[in-house]
C-alpha atoms as a PDB file:
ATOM      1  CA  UNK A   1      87.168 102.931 103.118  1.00  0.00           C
ATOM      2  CA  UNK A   2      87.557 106.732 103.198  1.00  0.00           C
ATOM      3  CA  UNK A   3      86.877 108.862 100.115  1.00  0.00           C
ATOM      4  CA  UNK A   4      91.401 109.881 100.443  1.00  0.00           C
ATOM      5  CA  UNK A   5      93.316 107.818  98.925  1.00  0.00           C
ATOM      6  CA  UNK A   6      96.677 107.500 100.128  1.00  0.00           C
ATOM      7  CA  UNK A   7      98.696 107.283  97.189  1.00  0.00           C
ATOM      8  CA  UNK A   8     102.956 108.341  97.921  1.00  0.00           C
ATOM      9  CA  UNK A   9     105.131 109.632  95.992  1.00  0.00           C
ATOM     10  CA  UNK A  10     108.694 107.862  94.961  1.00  0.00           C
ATOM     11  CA  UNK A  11     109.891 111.048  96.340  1.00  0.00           C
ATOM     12  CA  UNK A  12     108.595 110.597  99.722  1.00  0.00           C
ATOM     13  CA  UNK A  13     109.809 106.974  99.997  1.00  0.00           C
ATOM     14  CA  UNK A  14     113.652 108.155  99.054  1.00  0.00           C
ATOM     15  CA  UNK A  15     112.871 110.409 101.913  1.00  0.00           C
ATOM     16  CA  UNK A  16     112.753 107.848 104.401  1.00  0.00           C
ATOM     17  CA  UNK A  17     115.544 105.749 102.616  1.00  0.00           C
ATOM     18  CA  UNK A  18     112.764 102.856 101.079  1.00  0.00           C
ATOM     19  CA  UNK A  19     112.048 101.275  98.045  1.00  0.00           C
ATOM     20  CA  UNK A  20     108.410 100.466  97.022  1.00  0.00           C
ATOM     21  CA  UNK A  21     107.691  97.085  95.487  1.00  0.00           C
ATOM     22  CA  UNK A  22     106.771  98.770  92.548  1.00  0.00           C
ATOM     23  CA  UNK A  23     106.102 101.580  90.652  1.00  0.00           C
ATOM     24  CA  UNK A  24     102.716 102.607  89.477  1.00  0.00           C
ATOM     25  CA  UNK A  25     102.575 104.767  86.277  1.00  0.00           C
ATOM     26  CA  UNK A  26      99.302 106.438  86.276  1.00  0.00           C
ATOM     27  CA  UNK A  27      99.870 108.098  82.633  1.00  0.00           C
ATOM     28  CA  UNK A  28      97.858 110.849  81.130  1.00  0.00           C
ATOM     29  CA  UNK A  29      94.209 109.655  81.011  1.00  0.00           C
ATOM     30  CA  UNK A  30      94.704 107.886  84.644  1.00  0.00           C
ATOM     31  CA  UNK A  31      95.762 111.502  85.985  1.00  0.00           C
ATOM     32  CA  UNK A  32      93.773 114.236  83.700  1.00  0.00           C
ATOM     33  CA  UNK A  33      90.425 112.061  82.251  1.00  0.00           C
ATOM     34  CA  UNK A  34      87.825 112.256  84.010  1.00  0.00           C
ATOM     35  CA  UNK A  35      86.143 108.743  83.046  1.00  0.00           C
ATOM     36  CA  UNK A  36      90.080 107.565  83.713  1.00  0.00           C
ATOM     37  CA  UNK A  37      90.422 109.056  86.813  1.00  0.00           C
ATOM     38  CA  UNK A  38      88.163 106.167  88.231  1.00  0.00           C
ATOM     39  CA  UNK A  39      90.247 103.155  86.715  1.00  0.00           C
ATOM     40  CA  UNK A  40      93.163 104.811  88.896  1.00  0.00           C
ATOM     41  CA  UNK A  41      91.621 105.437  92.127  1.00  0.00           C
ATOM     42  CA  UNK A  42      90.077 101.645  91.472  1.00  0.00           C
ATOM     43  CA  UNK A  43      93.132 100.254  91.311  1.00  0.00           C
ATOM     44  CA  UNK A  44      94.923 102.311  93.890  1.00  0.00           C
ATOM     45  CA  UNK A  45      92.086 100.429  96.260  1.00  0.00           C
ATOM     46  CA  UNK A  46      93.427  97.121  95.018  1.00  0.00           C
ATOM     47  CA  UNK A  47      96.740  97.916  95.979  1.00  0.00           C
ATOM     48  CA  UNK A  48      95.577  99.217  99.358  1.00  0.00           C
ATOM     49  CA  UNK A  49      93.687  96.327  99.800  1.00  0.00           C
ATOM     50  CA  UNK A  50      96.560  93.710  98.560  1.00  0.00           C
ATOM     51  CA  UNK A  51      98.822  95.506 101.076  1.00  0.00           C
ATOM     52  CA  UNK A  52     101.454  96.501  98.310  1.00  0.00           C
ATOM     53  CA  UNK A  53     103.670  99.060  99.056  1.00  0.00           C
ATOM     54  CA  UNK A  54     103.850 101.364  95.759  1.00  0.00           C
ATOM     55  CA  UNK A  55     104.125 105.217  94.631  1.00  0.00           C
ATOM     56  CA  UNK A  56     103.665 107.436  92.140  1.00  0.00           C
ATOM     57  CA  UNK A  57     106.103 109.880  90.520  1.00  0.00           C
ATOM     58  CA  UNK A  58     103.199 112.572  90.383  1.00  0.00           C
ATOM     59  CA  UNK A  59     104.186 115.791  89.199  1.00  0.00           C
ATOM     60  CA  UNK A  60     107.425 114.465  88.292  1.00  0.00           C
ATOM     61  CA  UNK A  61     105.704 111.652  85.685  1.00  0.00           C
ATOM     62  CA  UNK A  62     105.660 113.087  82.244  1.00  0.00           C
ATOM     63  CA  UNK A  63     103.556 111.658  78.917  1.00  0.00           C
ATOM     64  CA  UNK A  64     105.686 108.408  77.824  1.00  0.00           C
ATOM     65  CA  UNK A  65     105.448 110.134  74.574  1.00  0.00           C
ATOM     66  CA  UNK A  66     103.210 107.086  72.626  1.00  0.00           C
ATOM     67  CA  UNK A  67     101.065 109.676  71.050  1.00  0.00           C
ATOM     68  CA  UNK A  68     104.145 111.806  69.476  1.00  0.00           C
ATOM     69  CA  UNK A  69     105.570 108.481  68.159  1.00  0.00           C
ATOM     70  CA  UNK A  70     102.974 107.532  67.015  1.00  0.00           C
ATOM     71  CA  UNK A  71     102.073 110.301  65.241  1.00  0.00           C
ATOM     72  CA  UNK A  72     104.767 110.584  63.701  1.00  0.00           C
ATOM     73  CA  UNK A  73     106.891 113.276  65.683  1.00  0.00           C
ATOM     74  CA  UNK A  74     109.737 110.861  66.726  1.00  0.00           C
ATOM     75  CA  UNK A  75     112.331 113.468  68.409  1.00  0.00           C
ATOM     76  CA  UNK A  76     109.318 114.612  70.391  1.00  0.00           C
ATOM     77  CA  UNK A  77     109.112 111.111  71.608  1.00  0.00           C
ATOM     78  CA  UNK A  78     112.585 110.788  72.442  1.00  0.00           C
ATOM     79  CA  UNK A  79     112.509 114.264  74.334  1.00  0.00           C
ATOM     80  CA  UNK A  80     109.834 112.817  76.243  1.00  0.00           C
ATOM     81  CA  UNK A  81     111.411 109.325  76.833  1.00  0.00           C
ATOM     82  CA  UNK A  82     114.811 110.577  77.797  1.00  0.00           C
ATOM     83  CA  UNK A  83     113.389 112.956  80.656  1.00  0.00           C
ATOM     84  CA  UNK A  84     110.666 109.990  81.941  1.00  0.00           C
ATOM     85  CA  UNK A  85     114.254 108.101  81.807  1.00  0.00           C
ATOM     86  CA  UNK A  86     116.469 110.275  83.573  1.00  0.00           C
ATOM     87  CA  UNK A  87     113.276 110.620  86.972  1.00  0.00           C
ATOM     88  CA  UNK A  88     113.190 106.851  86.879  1.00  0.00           C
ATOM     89  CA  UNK A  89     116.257 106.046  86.916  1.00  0.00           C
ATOM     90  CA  UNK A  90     117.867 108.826  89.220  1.00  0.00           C
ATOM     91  CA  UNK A  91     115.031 106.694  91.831  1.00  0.00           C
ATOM     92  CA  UNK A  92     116.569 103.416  90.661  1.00  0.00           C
ATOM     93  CA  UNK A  93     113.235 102.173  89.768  1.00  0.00           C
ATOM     94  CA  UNK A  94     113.162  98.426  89.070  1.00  0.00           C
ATOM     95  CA  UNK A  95     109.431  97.532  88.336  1.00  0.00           C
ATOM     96  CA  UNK A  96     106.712  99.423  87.315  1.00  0.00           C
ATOM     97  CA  UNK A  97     102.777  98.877  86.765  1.00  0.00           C
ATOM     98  CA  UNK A  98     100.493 100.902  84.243  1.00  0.00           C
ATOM     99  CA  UNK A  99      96.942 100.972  83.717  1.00  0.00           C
ATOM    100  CA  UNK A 100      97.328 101.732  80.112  1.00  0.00           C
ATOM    101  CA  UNK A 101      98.275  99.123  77.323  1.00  0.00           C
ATOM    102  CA  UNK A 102     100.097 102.482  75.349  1.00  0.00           C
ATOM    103  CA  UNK A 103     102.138 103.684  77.797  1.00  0.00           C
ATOM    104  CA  UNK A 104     102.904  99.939  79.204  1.00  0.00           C
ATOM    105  CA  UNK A 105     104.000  99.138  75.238  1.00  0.00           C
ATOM    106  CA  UNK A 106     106.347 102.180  75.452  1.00  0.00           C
ATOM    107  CA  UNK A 107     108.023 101.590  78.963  1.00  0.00           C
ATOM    108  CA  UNK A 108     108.535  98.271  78.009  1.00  0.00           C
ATOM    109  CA  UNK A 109     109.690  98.121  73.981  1.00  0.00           C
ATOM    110  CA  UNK A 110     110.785 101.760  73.734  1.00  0.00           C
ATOM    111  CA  UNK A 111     112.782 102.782  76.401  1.00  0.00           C
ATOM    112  CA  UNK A 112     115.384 100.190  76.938  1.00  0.00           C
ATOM    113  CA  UNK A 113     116.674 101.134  73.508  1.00  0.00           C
ATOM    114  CA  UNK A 114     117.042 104.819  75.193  1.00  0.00           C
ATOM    115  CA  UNK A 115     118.531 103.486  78.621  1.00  0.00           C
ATOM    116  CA  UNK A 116     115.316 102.637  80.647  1.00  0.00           C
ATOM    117  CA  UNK A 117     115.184  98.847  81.424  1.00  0.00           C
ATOM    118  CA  UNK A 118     112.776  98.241  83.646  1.00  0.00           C
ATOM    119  CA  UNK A 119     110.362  95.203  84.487  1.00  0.00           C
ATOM    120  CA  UNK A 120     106.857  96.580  82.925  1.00  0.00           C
ATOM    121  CA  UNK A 121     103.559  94.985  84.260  1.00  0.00           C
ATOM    122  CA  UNK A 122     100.034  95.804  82.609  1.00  0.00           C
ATOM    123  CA  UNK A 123      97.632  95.826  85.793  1.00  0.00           C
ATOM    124  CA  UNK A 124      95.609  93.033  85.038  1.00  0.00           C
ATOM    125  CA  UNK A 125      99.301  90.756  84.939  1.00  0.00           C
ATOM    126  CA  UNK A 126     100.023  92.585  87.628  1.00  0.00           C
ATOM    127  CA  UNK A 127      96.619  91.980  89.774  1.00  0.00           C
ATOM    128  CA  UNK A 128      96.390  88.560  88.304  1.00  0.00           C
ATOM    129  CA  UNK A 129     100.021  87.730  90.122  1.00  0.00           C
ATOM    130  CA  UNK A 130      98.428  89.463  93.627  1.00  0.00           C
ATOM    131  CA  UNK A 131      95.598  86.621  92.835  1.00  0.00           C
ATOM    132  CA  UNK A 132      98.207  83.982  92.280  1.00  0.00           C
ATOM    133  CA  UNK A 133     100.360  84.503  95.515  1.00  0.00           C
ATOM    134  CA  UNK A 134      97.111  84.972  97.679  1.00  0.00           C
ATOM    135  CA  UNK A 135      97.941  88.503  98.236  1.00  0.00           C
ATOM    136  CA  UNK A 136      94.327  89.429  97.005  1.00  0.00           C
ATOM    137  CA  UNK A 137      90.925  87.816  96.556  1.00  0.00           C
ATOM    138  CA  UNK A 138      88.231  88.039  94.115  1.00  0.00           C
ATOM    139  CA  UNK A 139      83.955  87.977  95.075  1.00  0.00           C
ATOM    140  CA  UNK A 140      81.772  87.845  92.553  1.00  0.00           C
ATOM    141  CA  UNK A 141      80.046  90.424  94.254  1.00  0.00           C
ATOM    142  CA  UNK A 142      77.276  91.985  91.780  1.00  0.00           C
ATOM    143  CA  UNK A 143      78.722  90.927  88.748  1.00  0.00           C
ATOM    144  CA  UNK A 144      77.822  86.810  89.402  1.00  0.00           C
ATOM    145  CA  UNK A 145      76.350  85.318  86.595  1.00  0.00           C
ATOM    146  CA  UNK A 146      76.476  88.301  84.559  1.00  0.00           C
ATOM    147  CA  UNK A 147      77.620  88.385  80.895  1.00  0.00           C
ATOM    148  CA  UNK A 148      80.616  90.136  80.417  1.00  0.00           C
ATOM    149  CA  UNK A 149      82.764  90.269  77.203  1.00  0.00           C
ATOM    150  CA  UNK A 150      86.456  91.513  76.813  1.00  0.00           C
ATOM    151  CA  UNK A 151      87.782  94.185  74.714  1.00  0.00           C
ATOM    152  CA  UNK A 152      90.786  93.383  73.735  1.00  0.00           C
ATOM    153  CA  UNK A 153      93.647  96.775  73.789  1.00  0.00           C
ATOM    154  CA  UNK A 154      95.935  96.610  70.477  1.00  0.00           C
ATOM    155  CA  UNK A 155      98.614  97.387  72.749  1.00  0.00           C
ATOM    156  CA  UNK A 156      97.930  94.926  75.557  1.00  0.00           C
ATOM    157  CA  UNK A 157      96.685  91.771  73.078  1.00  0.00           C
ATOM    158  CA  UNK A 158      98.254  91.772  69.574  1.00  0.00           C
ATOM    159  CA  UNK A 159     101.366  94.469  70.334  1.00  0.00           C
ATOM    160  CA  UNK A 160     102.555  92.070  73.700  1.00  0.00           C
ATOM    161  CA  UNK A 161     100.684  89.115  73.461  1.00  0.00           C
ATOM    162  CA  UNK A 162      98.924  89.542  76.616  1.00  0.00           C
ATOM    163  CA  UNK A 163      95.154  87.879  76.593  1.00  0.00           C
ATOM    164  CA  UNK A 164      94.774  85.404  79.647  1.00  0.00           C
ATOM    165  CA  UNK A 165      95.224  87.646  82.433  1.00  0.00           C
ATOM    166  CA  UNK A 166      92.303  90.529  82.090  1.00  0.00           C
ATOM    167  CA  UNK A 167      89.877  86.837  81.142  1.00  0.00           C
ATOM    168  CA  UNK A 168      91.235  85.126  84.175  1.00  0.00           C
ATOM    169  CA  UNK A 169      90.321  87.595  86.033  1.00  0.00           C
ATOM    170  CA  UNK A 170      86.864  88.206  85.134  1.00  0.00           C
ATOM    171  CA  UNK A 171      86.113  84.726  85.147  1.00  0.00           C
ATOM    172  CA  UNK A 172      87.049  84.881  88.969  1.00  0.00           C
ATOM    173  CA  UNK A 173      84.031  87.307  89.444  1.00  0.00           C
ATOM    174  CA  UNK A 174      82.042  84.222  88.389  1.00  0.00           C
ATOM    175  CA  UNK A 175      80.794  86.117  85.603  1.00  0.00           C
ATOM    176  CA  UNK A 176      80.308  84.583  82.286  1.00  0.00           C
ATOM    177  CA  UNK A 177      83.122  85.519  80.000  1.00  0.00           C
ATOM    178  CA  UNK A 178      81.373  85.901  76.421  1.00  0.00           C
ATOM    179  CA  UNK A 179      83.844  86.401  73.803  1.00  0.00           C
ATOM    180  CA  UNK A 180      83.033  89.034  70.544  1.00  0.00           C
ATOM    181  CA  UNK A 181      84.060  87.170  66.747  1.00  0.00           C
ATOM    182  CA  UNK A 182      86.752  89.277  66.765  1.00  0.00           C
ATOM    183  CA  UNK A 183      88.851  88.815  69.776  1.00  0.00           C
ATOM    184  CA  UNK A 184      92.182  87.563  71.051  1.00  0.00           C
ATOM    185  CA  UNK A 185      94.566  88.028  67.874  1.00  0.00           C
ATOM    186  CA  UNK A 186      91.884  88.716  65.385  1.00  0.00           C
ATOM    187  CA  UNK A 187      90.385  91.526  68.306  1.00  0.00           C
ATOM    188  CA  UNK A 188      89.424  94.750  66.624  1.00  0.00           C
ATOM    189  CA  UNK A 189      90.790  98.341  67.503  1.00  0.00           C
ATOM    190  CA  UNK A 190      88.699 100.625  68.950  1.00  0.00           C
ATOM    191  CA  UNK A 191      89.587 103.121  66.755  1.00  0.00           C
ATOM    192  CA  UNK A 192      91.759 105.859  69.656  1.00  0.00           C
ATOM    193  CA  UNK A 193      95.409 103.892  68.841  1.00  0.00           C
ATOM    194  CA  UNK A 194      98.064 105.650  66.696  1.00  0.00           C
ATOM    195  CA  UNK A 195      97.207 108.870  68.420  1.00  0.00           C
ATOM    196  CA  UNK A 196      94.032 109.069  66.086  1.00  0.00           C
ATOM    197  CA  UNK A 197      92.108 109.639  70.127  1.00  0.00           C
ATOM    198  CA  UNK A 198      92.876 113.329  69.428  1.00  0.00           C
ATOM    199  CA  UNK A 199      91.923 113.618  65.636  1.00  0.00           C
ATOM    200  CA  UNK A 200      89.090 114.094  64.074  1.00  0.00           C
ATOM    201  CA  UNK A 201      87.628 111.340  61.847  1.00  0.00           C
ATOM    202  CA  UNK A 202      88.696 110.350  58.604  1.00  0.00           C
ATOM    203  CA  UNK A 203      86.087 110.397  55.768  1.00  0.00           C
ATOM    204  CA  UNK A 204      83.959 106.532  55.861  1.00  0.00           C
ATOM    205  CA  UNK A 205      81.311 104.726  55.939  1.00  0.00           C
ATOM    206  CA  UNK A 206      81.618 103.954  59.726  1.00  0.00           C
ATOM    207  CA  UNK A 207      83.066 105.123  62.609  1.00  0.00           C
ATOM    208  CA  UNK A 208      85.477 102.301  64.302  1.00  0.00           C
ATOM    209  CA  UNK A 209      84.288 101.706  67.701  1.00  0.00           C
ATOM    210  CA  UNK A 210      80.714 102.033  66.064  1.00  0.00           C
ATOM    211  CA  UNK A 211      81.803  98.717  64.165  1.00  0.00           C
ATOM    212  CA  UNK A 212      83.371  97.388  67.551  1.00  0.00           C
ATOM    213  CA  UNK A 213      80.332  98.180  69.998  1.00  0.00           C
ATOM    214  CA  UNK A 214      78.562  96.390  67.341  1.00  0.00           C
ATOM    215  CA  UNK A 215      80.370  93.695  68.061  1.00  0.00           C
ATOM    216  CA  UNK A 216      80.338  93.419  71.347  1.00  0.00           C
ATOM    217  CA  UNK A 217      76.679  93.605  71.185  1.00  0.00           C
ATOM    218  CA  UNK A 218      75.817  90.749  69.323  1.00  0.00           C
ATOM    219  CA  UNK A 219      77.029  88.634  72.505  1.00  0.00           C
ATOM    220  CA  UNK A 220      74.558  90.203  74.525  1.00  0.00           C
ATOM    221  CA  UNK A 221      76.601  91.504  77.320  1.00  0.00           C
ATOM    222  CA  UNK A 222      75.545  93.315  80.423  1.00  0.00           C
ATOM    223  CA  UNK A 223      79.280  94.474  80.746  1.00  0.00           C
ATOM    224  CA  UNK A 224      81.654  95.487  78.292  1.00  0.00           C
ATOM    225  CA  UNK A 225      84.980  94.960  80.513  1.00  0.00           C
ATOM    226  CA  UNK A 226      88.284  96.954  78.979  1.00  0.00           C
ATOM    227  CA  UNK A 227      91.787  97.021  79.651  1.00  0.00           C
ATOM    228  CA  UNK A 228      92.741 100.811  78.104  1.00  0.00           C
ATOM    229  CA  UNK A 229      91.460 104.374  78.956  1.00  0.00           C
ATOM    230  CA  UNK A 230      91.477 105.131  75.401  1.00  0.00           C
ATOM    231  CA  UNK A 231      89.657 101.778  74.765  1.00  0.00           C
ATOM    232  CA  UNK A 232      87.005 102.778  77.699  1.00  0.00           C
ATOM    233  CA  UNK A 233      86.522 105.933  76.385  1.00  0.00           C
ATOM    234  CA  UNK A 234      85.687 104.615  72.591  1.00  0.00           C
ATOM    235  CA  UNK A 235      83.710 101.482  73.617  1.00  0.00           C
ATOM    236  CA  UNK A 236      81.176 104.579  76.007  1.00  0.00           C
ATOM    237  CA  UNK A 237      81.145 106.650  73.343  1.00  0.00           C
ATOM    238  CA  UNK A 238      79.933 103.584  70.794  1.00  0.00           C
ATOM    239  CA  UNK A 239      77.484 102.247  73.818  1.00  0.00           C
ATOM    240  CA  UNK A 240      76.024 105.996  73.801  1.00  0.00           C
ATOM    241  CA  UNK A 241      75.150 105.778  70.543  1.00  0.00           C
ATOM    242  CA  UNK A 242      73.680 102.652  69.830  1.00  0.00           C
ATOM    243  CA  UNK A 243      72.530 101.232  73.419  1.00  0.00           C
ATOM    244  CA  UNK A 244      72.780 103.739  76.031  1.00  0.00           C
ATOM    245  CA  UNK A 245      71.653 102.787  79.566  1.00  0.00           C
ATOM    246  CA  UNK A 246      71.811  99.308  78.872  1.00  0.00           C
ATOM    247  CA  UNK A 247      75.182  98.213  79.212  1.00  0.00           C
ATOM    248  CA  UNK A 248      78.128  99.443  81.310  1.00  0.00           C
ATOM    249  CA  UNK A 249      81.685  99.686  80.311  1.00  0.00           C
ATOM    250  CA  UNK A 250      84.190  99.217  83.076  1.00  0.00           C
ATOM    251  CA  UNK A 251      87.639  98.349  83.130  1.00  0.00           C
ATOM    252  CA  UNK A 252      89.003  95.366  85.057  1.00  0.00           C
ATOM    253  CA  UNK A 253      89.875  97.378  87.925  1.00  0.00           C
ATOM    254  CA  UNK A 254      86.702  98.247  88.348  1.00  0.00           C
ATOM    255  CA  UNK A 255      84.870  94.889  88.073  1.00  0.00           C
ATOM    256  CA  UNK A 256      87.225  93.861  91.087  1.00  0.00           C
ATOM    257  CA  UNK A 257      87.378  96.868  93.343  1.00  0.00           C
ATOM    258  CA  UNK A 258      83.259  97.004  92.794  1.00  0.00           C
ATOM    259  CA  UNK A 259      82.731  93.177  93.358  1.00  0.00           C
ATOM    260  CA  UNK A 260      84.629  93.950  96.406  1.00  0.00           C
ATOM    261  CA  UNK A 261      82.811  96.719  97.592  1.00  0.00           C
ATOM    262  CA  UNK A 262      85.898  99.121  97.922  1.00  0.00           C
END
């Protein structure tokens, strides 16, 4: 495939008097991260490849506004909601898709309280229902037989109850899906949620993804597979400083549109 993407805009496809299938919210990481920047254009290939017609808002997508709420500044978050609100709905936008277990917890839990009812998918549900309808397939590729454990997002696992989809997924790489002590409901934060990403450290013993990498290191993994910028961006930061160089951290996206060779 060629190194442009072709990714359209909701605006273009109101142009031409369409409708995508759905809507994919890239969010803040996905569009300004570096490391983030990857898990979009990885998934973008997955749609490309699966044949789904989708856009983006682009410059007309705004923060959801999880890290003001969180932190505490809630008329910042509603500022934020009611604008995302108002684009969205003005393009009668029906179902979207996120990358990111914070924003996906927001469009779905916060904003129909503010007028924005929409169908939300995390993209491993989403990717995982491509897989089920036979819209997409899954190689093993260069991940057969290699151990890979899931990090389970707060905001994906505990906040929404989502756990089978990212795990069904990997275990169609015919990898072998080693699970950390902590996982599932009793999974451990990485230590970015509740906006504390863009805070400096609180005085401890132990940094949290320290305690988390730890974790996921006991098991032995060759891959540390994520479902969450903020997650990704934690779990390389605790890899750096305990095992650097010998194991990867890759979001689901990744694992599939690699395997794949896309």
């Amino acid at each position: 495939m060629s190194d442009v993407l072709k990714v359209p805009t909701m605006a273009e496809f109101t142009a031409q008097g369409k409708q995508p299938e759905v809507l994919f919210w890239v969010g803040c990481a996905g569009s300004f991260d570096d490391r983030a920047k990857k898990i979009t254009k990885a998934f973008v290939k997955l749609l490309h490849k699966a044949q789904v017609e989708f856009a983006v808002l682009g410059t007309e997508e705004s923060c959801t506004g999880d890290p003001a709420k969180r932190a505490g500044n809630e008329f910042l978050f509603q500022m934020q909601a009611v604008t995302n609100i108002e684009v969205l709905n003005a393009y009668q936008v029906k179902k979207i898709v996120t990358a990111c277990p914070h924003c996906f917890n927001t469009l779905k839990n916060e904003y129909p309280s503010l007028g924005g009812d929409y169908k939300v998918m995390h993209h491993t549900q989403f990717l995982k229902s491509l897989l089920d309808e036979e819209r997409l397939t899954i190689e093993g590729g260069k991940f057969k037989g290699k151990r890979i454990t899931f990090h389970d997002p707060c905001y994906l696992g505990r906040a929404n109850d989502v756990y089978e989809a990212p795990r069904d997924l990997i275990k169609k790489l015919d990898a072998e899906l080693v699970e950390m002590k902590n996982c599932r409901k009793k999974g451990l934060c990485c230590g970015a949620g509740g906006a504390q990403m863009f805070k400096d450290a609180e005085p401890g013993d132990k940094e949290v993804n320290i305690e988390r990498t730890e974790q996921a290191m006991e098991v032995k993994p060759d891959v540390i597979a994520a479902g969450c910028p903020f997650c990704n961006t934690m779990m390389t930061d605790g890899v750096k400083n305990k095992a650097e160089g010998q194991i990867e951290v890759m979001d689901v996206a990744e694992l599939i549109a690699n395997a794949n060779d896309l």
